[in-house]
C-alpha atoms as a PDB file:
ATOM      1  CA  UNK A   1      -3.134  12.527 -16.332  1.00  0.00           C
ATOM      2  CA  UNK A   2      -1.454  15.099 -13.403  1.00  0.00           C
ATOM      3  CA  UNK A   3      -5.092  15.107 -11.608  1.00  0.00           C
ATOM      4  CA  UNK A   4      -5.916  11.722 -11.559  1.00  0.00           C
ATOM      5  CA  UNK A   5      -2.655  10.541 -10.628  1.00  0.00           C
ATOM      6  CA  UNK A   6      -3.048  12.586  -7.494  1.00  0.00           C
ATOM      7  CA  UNK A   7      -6.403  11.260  -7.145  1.00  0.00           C
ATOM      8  CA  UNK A   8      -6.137   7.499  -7.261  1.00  0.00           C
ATOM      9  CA  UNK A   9      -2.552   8.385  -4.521  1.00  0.00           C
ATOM     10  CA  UNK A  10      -5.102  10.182  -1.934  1.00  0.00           C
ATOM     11  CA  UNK A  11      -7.935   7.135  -2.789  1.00  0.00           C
ATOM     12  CA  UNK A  12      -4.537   4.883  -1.720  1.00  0.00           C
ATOM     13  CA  UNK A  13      -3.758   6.650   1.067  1.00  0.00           C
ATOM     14  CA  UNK A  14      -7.792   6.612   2.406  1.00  0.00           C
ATOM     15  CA  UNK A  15      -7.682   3.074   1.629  1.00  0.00           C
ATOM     16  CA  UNK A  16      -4.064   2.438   4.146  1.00  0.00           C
ATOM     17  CA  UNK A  17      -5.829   4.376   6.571  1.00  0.00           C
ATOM     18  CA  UNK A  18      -8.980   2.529   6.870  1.00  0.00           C
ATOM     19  CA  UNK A  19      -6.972  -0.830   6.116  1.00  0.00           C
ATOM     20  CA  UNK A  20      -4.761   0.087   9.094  1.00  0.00           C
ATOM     21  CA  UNK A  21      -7.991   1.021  11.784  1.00  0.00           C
ATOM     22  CA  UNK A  22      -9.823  -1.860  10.940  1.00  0.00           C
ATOM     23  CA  UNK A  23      -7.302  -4.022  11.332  1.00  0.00           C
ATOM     24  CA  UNK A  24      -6.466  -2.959  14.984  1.00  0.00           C
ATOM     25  CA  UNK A  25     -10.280  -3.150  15.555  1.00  0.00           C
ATOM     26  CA  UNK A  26     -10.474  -6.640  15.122  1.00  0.00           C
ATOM     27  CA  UNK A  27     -10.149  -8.841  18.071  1.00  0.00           C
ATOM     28  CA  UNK A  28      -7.416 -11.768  18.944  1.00  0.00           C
ATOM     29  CA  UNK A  29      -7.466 -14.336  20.930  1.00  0.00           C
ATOM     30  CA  UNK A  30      -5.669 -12.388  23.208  1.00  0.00           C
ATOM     31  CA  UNK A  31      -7.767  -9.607  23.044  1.00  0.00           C
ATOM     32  CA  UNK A  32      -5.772  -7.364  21.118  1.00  0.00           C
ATOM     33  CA  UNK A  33      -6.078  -3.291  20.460  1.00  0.00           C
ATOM     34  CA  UNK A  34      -9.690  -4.294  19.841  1.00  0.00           C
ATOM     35  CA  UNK A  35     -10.687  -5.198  22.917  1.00  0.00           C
ATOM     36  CA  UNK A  36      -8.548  -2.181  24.525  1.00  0.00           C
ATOM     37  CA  UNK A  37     -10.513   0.744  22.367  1.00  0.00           C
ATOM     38  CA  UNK A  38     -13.833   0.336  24.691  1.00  0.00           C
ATOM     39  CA  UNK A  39     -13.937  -3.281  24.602  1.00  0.00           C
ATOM     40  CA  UNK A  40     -15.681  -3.721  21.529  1.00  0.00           C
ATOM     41  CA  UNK A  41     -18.923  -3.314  22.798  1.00  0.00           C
ATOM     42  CA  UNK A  42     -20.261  -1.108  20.465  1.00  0.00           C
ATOM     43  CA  UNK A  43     -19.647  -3.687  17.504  1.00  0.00           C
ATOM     44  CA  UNK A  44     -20.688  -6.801  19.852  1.00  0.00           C
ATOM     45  CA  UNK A  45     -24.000  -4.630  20.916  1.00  0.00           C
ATOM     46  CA  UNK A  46     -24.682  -3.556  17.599  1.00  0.00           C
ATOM     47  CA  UNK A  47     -23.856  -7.449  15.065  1.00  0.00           C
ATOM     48  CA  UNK A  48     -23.541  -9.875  17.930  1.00  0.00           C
ATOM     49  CA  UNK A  49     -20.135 -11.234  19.107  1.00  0.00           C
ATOM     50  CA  UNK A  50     -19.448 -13.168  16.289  1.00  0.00           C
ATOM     51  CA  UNK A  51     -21.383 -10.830  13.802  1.00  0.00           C
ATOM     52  CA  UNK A  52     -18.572  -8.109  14.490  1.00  0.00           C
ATOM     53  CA  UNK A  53     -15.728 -10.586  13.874  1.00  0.00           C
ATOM     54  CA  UNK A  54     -16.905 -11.689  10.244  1.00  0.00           C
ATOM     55  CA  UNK A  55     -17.906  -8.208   9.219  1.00  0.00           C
ATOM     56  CA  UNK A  56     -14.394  -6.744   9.910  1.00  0.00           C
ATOM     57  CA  UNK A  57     -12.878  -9.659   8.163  1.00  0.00           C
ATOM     58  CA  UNK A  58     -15.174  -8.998   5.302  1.00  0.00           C
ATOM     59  CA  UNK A  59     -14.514  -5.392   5.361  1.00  0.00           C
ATOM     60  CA  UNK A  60     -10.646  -5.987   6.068  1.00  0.00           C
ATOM     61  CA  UNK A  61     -10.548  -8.486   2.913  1.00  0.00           C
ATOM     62  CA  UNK A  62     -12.110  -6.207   0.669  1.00  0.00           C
ATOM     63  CA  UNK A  63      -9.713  -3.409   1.922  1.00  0.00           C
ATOM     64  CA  UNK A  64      -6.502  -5.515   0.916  1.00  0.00           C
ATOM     65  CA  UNK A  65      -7.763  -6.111  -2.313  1.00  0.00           C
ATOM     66  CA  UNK A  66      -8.517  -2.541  -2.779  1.00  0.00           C
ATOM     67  CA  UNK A  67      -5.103  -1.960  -1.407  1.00  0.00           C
ATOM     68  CA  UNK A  68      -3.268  -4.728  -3.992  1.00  0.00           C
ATOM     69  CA  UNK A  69      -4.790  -3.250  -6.775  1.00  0.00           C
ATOM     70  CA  UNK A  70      -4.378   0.537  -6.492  1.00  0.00           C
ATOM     71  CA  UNK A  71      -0.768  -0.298  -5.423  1.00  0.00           C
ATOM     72  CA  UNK A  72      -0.751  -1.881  -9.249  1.00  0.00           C
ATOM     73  CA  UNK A  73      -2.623   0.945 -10.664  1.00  0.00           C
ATOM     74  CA  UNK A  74       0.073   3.491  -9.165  1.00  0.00           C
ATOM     75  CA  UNK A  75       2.997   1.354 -10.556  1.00  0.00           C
ATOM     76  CA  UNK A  76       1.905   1.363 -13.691  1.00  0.00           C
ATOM     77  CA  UNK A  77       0.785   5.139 -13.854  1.00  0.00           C
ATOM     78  CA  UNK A  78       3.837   5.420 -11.908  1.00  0.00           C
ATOM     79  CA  UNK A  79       4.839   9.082 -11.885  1.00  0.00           C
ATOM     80  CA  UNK A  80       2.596  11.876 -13.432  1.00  0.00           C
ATOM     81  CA  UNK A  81       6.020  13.662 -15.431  1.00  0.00           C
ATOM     82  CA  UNK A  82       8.344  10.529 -15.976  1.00  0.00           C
ATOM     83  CA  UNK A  83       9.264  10.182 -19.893  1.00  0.00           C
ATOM     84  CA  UNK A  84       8.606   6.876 -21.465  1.00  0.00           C
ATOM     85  CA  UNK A  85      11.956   5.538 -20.406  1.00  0.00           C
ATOM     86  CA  UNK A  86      11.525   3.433 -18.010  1.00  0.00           C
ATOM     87  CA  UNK A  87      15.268   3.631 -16.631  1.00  0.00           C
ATOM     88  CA  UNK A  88      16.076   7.126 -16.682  1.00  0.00           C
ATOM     89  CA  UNK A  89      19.508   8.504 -17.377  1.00  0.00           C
ATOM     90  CA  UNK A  90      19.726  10.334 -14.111  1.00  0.00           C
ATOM     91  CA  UNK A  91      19.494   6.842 -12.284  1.00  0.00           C
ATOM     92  CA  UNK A  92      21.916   5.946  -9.899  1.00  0.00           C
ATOM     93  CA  UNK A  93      22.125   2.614 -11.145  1.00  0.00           C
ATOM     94  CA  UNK A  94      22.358   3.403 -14.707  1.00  0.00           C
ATOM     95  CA  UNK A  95      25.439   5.512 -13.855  1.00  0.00           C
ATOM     96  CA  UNK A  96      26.737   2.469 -11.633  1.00  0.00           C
ATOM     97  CA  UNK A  97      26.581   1.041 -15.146  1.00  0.00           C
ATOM     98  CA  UNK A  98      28.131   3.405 -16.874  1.00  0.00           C
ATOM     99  CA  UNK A  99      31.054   3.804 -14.501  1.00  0.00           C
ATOM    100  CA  UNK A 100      31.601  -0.207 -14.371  1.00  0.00           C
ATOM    101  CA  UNK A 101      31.354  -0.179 -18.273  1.00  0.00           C
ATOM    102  CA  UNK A 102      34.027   2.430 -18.500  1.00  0.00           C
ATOM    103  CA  UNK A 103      36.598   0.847 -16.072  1.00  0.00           C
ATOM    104  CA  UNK A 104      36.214  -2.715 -18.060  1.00  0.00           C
ATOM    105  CA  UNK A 105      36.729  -1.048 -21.014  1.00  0.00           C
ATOM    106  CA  UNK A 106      39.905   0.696 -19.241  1.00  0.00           C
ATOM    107  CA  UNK A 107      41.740  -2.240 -18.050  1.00  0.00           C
ATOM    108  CA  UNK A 108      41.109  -4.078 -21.576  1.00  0.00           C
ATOM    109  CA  UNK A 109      43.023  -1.216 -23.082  1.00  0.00           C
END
């Protein structure tokens, strides 16, 4: 399970990286980072101006999908040498716990 945990963490990290450029390739109303890389006139010349628009929100809305799921994939595989507890002993919560448990139990005695 070592390899393929690595693999679906680099497929998550492609995905935020192509989530994240065409996101600031879309346009705004305002014109945005879109309109600053060249102007968009690559994607206007090569869909039409509104053909550009609905294929990066296509593309962008399959992306975040992508990007909900393999973020539940990775929780659930979680980490590739964690045990089957799922709050491990060395957790600095769990020894919150402990330490709270111990200092009721002290000033019942």
């Amino acid at each position: 399970m070592g390899y393929l945990y690595y693999i679906v963490i680099f497929i998550f990290v492609l995905i935020c990286l192509l989530l994240v450029g065409i996101i600031l390739m879309q346009s705004s109303k305002t014109g945005g980072m879109g309109s600053g890389i060249a102007g968009n006139a690559g994607l206007d010349a090569a869909f039409g101006g509104e053909g550009a628009d609905k294929l990066l929100v296509k593309v962008t809305t399959v992306l975040a999908t992508l990007f909900m799921v393999m973020a539940i994939i990775l929780n659930v595989m979680s980490r590739p040498n964690e045990t089957s507890s799922s709050v491990s002993s060395n957790s600095v919560i769990q020894g919150e716990v402990e330490s709270f448990e111990s200092s009721v139990q002290d000033t019942i005695k």
